[in-house]
C-alpha atoms as a PDB file:
ATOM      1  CA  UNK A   1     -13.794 -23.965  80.333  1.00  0.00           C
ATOM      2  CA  UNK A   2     -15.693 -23.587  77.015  1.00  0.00           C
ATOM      3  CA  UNK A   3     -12.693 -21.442  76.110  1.00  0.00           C
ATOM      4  CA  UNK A   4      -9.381 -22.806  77.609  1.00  0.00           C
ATOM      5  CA  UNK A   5      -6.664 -19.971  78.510  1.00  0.00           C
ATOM      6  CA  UNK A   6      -4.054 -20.751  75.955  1.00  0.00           C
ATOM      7  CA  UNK A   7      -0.735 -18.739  77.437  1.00  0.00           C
ATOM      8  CA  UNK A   8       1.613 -19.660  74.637  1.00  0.00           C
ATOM      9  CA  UNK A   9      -0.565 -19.869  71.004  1.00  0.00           C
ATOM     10  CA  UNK A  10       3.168 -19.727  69.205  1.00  0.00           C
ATOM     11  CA  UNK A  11       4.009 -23.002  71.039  1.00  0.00           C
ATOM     12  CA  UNK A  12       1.341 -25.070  69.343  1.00  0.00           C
ATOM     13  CA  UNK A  13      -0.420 -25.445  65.996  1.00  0.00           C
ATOM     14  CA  UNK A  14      -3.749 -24.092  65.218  1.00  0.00           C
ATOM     15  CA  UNK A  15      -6.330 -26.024  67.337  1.00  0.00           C
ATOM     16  CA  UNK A  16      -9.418 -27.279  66.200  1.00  0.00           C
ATOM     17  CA  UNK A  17     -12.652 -26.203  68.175  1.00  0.00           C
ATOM     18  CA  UNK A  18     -12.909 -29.416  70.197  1.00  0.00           C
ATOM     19  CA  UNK A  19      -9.279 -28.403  71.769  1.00  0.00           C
ATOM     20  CA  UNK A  20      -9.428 -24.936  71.823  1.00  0.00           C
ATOM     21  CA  UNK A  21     -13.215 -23.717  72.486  1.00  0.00           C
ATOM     22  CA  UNK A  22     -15.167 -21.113  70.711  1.00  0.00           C
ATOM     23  CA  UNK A  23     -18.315 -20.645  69.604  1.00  0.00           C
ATOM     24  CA  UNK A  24     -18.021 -24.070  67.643  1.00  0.00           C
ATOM     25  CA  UNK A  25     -16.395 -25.914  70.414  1.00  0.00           C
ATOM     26  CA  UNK A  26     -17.730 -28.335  72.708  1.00  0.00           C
ATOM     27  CA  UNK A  27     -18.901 -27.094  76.008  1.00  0.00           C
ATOM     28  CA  UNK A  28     -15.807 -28.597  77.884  1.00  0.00           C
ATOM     29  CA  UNK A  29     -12.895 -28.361  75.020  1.00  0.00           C
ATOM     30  CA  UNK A  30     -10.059 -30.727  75.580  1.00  0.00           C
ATOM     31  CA  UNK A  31      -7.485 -27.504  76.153  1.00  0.00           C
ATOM     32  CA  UNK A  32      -9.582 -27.443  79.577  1.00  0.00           C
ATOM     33  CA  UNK A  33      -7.892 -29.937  80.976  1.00  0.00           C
ATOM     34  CA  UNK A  34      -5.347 -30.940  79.191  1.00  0.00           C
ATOM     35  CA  UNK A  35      -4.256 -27.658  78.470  1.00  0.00           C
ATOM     36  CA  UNK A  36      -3.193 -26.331  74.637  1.00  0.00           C
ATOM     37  CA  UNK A  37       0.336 -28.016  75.628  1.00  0.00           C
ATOM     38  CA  UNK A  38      -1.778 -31.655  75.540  1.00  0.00           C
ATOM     39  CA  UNK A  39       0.872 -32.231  78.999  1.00  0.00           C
ATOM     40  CA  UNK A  40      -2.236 -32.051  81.655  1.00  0.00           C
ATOM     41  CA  UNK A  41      -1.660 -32.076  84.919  1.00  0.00           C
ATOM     42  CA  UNK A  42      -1.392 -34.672  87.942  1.00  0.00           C
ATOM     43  CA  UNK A  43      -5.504 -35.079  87.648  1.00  0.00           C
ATOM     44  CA  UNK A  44      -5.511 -36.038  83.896  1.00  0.00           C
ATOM     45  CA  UNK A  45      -3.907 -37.813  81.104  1.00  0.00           C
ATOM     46  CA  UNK A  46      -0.568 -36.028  79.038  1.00  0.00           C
ATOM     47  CA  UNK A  47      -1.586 -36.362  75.788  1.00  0.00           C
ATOM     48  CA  UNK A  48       1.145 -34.654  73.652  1.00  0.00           C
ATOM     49  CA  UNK A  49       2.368 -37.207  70.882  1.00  0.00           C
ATOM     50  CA  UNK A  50      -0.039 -39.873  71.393  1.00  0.00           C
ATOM     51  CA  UNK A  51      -0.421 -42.251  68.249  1.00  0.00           C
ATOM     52  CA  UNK A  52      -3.604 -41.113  66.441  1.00  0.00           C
ATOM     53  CA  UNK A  53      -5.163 -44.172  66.574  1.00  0.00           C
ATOM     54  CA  UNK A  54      -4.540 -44.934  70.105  1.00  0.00           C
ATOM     55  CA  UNK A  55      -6.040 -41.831  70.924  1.00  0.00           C
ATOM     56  CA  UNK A  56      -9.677 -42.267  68.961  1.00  0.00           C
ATOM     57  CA  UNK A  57      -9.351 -46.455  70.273  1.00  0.00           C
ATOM     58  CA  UNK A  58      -9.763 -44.841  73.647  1.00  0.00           C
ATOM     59  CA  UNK A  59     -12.206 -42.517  73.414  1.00  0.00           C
ATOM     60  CA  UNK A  60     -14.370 -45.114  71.412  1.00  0.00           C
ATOM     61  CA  UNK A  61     -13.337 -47.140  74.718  1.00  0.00           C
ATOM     62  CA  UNK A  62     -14.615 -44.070  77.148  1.00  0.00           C
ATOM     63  CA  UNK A  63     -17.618 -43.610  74.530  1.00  0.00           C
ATOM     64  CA  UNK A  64     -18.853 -47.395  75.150  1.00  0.00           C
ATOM     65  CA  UNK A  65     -17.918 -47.305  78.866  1.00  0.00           C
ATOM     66  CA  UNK A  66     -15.386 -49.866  78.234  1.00  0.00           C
ATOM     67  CA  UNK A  67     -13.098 -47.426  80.149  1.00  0.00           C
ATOM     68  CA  UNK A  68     -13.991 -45.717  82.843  1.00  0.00           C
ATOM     69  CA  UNK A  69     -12.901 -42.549  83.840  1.00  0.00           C
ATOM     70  CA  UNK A  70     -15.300 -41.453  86.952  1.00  0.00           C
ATOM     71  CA  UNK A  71     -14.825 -37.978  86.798  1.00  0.00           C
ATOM     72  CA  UNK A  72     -15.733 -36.302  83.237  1.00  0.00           C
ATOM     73  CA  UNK A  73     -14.480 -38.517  80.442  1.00  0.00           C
ATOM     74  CA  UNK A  74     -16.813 -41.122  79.942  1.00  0.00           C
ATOM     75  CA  UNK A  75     -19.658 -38.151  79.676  1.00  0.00           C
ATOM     76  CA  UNK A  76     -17.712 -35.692  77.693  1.00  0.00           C
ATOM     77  CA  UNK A  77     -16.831 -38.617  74.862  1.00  0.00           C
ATOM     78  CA  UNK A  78     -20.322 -39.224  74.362  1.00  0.00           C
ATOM     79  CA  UNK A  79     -20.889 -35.768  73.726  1.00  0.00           C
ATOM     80  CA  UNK A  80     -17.967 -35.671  70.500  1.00  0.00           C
ATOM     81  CA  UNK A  81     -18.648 -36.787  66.912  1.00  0.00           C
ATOM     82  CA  UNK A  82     -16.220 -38.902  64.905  1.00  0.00           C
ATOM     83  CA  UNK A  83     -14.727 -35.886  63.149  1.00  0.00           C
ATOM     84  CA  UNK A  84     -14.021 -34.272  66.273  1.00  0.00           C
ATOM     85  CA  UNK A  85     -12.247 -36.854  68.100  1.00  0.00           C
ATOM     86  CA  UNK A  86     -10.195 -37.482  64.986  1.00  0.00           C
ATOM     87  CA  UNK A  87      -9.469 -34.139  65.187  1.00  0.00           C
ATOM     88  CA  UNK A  88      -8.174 -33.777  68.368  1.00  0.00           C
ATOM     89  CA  UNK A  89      -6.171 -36.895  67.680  1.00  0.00           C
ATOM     90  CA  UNK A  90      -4.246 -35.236  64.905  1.00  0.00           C
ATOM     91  CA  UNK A  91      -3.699 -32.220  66.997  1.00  0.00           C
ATOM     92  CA  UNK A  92      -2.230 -33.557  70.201  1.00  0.00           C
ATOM     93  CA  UNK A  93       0.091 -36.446  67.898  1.00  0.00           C
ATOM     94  CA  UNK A  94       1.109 -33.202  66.686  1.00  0.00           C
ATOM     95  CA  UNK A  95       2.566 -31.984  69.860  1.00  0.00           C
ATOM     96  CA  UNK A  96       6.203 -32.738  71.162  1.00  0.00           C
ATOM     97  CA  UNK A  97       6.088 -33.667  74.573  1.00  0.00           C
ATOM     98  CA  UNK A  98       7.684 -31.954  77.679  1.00  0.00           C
ATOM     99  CA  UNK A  99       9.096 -33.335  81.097  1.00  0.00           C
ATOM    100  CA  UNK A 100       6.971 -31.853  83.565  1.00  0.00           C
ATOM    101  CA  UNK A 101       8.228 -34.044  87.129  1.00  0.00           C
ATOM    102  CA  UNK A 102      11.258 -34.220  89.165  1.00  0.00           C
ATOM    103  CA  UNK A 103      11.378 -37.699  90.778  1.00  0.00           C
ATOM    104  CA  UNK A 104      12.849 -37.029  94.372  1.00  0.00           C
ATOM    105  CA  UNK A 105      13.059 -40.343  96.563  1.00  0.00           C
ATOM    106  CA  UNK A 106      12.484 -39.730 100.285  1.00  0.00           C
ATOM    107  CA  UNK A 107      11.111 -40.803 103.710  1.00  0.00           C
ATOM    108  CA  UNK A 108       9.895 -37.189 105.472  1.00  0.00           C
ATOM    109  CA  UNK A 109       8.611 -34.822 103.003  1.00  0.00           C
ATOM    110  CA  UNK A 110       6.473 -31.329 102.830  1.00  0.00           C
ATOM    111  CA  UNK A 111       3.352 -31.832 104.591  1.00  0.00           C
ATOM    112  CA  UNK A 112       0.104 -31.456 101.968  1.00  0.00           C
ATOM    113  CA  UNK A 113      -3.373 -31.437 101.725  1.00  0.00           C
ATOM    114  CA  UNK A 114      -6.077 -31.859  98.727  1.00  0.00           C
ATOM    115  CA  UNK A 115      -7.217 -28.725  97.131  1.00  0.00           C
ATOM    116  CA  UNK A 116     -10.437 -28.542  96.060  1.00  0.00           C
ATOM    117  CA  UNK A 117      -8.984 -26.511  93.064  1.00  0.00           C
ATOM    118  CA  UNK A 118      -7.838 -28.625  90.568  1.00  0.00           C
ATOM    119  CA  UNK A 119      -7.867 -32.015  92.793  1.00  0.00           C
ATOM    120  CA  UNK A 120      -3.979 -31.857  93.086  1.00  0.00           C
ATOM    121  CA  UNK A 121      -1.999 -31.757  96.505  1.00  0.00           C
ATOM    122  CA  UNK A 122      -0.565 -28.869  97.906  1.00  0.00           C
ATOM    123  CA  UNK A 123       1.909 -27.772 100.319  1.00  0.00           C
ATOM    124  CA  UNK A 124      -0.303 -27.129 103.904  1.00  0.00           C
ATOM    125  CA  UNK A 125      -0.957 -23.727 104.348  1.00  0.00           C
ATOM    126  CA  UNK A 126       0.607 -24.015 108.659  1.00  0.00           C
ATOM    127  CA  UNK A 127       3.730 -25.858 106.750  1.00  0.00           C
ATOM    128  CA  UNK A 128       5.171 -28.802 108.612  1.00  0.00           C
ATOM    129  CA  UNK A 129       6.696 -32.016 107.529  1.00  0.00           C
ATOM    130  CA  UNK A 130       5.177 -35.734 107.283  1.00  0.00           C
ATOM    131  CA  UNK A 131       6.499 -39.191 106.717  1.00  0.00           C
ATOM    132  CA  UNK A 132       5.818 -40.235 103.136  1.00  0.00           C
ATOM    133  CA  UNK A 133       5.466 -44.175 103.799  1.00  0.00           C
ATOM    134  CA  UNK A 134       4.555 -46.237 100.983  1.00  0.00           C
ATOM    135  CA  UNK A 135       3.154 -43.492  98.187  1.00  0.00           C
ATOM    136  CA  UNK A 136       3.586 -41.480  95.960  1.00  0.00           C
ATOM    137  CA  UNK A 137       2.601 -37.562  96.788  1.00  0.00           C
ATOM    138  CA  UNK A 138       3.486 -35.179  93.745  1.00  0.00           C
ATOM    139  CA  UNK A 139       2.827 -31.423  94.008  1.00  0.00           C
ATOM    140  CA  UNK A 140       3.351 -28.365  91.644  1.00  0.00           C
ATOM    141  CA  UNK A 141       6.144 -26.530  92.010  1.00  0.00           C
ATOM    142  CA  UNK A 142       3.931 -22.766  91.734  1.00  0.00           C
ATOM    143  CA  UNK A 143       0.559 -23.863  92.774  1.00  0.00           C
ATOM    144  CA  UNK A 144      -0.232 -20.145  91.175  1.00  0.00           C
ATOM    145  CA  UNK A 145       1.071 -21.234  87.833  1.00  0.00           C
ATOM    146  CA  UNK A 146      -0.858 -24.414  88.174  1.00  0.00           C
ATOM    147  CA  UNK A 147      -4.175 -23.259  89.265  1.00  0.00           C
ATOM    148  CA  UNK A 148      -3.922 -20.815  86.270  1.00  0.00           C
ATOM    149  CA  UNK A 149      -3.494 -23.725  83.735  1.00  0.00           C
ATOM    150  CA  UNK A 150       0.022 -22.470  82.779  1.00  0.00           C
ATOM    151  CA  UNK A 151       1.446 -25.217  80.391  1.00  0.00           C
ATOM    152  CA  UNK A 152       5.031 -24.315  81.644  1.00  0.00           C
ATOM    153  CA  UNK A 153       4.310 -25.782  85.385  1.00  0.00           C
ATOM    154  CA  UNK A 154       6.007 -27.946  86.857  1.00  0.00           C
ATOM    155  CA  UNK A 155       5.931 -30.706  89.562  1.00  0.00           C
ATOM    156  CA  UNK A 156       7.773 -32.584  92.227  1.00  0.00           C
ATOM    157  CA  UNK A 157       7.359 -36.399  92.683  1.00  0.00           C
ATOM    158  CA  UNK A 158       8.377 -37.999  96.232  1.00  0.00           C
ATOM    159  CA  UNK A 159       8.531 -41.303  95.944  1.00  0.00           C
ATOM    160  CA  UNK A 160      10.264 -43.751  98.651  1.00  0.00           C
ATOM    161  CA  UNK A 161      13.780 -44.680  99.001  1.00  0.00           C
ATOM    162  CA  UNK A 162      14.948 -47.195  96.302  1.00  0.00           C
ATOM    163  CA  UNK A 163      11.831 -47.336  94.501  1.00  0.00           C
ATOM    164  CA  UNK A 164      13.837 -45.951  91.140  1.00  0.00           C
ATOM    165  CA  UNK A 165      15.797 -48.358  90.989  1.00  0.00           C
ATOM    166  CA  UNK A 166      13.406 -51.152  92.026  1.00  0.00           C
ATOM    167  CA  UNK A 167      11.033 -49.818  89.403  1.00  0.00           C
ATOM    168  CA  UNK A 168      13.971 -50.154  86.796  1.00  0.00           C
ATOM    169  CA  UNK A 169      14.955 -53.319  87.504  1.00  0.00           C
ATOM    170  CA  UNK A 170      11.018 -54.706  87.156  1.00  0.00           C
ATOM    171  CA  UNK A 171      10.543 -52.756  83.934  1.00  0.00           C
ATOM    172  CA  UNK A 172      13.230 -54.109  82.221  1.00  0.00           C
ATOM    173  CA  UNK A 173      12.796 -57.585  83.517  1.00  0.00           C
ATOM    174  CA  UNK A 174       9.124 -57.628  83.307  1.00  0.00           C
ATOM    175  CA  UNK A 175       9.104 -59.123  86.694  1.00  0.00           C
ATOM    176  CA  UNK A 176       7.115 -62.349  87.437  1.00  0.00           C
ATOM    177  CA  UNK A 177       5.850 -61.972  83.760  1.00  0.00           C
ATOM    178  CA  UNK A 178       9.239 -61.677  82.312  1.00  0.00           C
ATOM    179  CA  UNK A 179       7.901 -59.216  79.891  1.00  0.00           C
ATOM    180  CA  UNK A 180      10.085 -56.317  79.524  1.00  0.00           C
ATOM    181  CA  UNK A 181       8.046 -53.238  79.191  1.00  0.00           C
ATOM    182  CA  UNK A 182       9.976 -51.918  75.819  1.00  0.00           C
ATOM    183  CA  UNK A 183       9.063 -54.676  73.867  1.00  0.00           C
ATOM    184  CA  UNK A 184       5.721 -53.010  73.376  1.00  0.00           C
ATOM    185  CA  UNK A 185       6.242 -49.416  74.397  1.00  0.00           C
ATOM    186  CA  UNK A 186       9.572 -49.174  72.859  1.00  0.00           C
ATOM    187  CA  UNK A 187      13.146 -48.181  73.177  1.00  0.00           C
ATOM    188  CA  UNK A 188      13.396 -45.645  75.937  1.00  0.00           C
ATOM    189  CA  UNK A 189       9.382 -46.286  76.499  1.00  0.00           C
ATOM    190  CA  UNK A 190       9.108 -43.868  74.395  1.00  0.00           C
ATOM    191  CA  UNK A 191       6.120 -45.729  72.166  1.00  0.00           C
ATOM    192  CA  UNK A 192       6.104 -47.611  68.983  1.00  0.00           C
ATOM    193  CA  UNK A 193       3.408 -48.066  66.671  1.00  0.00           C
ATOM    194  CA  UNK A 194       0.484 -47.741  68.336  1.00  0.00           C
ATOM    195  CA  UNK A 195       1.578 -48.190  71.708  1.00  0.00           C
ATOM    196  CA  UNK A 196       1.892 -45.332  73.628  1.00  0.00           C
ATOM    197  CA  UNK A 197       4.791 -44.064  75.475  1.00  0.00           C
ATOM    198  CA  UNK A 198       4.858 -43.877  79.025  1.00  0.00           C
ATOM    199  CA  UNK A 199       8.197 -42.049  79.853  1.00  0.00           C
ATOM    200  CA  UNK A 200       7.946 -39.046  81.365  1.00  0.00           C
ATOM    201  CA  UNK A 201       4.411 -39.734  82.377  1.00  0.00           C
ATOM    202  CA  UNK A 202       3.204 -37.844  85.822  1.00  0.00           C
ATOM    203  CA  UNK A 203       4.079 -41.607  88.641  1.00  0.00           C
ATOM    204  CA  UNK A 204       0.722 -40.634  90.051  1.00  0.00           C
ATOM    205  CA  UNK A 205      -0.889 -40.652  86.461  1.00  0.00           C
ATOM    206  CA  UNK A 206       0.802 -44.070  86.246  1.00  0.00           C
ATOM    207  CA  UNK A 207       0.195 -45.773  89.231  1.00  0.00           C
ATOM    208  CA  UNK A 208      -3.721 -45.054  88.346  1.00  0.00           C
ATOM    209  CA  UNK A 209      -4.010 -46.880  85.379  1.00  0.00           C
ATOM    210  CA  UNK A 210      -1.998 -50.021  86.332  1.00  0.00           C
ATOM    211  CA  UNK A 211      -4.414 -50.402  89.393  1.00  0.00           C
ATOM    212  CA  UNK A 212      -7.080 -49.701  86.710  1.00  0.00           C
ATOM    213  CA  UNK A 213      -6.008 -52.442  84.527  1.00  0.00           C
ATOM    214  CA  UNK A 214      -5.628 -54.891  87.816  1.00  0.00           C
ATOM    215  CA  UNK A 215      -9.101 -54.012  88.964  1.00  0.00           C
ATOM    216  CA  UNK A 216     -10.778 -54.607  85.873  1.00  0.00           C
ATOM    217  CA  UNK A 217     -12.041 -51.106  85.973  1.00  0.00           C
ATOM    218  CA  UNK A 218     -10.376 -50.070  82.749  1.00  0.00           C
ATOM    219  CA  UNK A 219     -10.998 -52.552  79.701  1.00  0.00           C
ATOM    220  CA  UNK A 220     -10.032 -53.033  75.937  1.00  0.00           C
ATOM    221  CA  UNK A 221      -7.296 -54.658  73.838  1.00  0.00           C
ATOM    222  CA  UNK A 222      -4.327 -52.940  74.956  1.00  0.00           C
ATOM    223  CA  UNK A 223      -5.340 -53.646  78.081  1.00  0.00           C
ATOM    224  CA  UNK A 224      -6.117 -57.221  77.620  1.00  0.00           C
ATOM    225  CA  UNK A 225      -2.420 -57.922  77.068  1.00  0.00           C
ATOM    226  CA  UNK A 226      -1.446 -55.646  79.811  1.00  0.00           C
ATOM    227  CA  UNK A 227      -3.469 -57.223  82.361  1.00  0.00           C
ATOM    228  CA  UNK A 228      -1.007 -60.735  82.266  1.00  0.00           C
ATOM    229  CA  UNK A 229       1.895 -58.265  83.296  1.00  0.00           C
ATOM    230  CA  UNK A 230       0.321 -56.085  85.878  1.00  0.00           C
ATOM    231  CA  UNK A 231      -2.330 -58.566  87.673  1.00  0.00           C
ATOM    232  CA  UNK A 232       0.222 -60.300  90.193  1.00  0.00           C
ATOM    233  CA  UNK A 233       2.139 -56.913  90.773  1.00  0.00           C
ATOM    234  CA  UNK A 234       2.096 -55.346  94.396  1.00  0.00           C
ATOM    235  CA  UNK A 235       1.406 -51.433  95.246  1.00  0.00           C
ATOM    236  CA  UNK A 236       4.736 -51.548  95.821  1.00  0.00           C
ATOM    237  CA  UNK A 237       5.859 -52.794  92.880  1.00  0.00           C
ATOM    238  CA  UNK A 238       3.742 -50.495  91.152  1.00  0.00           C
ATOM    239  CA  UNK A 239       4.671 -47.622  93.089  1.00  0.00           C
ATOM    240  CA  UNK A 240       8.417 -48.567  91.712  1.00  0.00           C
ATOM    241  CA  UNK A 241       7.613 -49.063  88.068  1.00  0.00           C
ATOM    242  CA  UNK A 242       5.659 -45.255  88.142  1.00  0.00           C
ATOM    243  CA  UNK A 243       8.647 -43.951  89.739  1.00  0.00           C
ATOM    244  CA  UNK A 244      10.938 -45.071  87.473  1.00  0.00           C
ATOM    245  CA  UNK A 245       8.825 -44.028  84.506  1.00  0.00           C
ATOM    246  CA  UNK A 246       8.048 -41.121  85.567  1.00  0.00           C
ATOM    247  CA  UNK A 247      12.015 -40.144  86.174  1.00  0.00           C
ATOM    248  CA  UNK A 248      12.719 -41.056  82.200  1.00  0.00           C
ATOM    249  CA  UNK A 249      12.755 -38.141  79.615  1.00  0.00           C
ATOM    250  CA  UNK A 250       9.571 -38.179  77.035  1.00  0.00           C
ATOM    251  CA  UNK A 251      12.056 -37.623  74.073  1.00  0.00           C
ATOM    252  CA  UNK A 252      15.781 -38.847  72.952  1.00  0.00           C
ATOM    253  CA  UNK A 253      18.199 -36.573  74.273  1.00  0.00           C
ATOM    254  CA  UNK A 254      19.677 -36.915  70.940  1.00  0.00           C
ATOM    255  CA  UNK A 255      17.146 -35.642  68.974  1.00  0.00           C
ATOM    256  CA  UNK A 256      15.481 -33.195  71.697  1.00  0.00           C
ATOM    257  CA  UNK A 257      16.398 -30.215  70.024  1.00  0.00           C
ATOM    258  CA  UNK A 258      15.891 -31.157  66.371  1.00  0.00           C
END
């Protein structure tokens, strides 16, 4: 959309053209996808409190085609000056960010199918049931709310039996690497510095980039020193680790309401 819907405007601050469309705006403004709540959805990247300069390092990254993104990134980037992509930086580090998944482990779930609106799984239409195996298969709670880009949505994770707690045990043991994943992205994974967080991140969102990073199909120096820590992990592993992350909470309890 060249003019995203924006179903809460009291929720955010004022958004600069590139997010929020206009006459001035970009033809695809970040609010598109990402919606005005930065959170996206199971097809995209959650964006709410990213560290400014993480945020412009990758789109310099998607820019240069050092990361590659294959459905509208790498394209859209190009088409964004400096000052805009600063811009939308600010705005969505702005942002306080939501939990949007409930991480339910299981071994028959809902059966599903692709939409072809929105590229997100659905719950089949003749209903039925179907063994989940060994992946991950997240769904929106209202596929209405979804489809209409409703920042308030919400989704459903199943992930298999055990994988929670074999994802916690892996990120705070770092695994073969013996790299803990806070000592980068922080207490709680909740960032630090630059590094982003990745609690409360949508698993499926997860699991994408760590086979990115393993495949050499996403580049750069954050992922240079994430590539040691990922490159001997399994899909199940990584199944586990997304899991886990995804079950955390974005922000401290303590301070949630502050």
């Amino acid at each position: 959309f060249k003019d995203p819907p924006d179903w809460y405007p009291d929720e955010h601050p004022l958004a600069p053209p590139v997010v929020g469309g206009g006459s001035n705006g970009p033809a695809m403004a970040c609010g598109s996808c990402h919606m005005m709540s930065g959170i996206g959805h199971p097809e995209n990247a959650d964006l709410s409190g990213l560290p400014v300069n993480y945020f412009i390092r990758q789109m310099t990254y998607f820019k240069n085609d050092v990361r590659k993104e294959p459905a509208r990134m790498n394209q859209i980037a190009k088409t964004l000056s400096d000052e805009e992509i600063r811009q939308a930086a600010e705005y969505f580090a702005a942002l306080k960010p939501r939990k949007t998944v409930q991480v339910i482990e299981a071994e028959t779930i809902p059966r599903t199918y692709i939409s072809s609106l929105g590229r997100v799984r659905m719950l089949h239409p003749q209903g039925g049931t179907e063994l989940l195996g060994q992946r991950i298969i997240q769904m929106p709670v209202d596929a209405m709310r979804l489809l209409n880009r409703d920042p308030h949505s919400t989704f459903i994770a199943y992930v298999p039996r055990g994988s929670v707690s074999k994802g916690e045990q892996l990120v705070r043991t770092g695994g073969i690497s013996h790299l803990p994943c806070e000592s980068c992205h922080g207490e709680g994974l909740r960032g630090m510095g630059d590094v982003p967080r990745i609690a409360g991140l949508q698993p499926v969102y997860i699991t994408r980039q760590l086979l990115s990073i393993q495949s050499g199909y996403s580049a750069g120096e954050g992922v240079a020193l994430m590539r040691p820590v990922v490159e001997h992990l399994s899909l199940d592993d990584i199944i586990a680790i997304s899991a886990y992350v995804g079950s955390l909470s974005p922000i401290n309890s303590l301070t949630a309401n502050n």
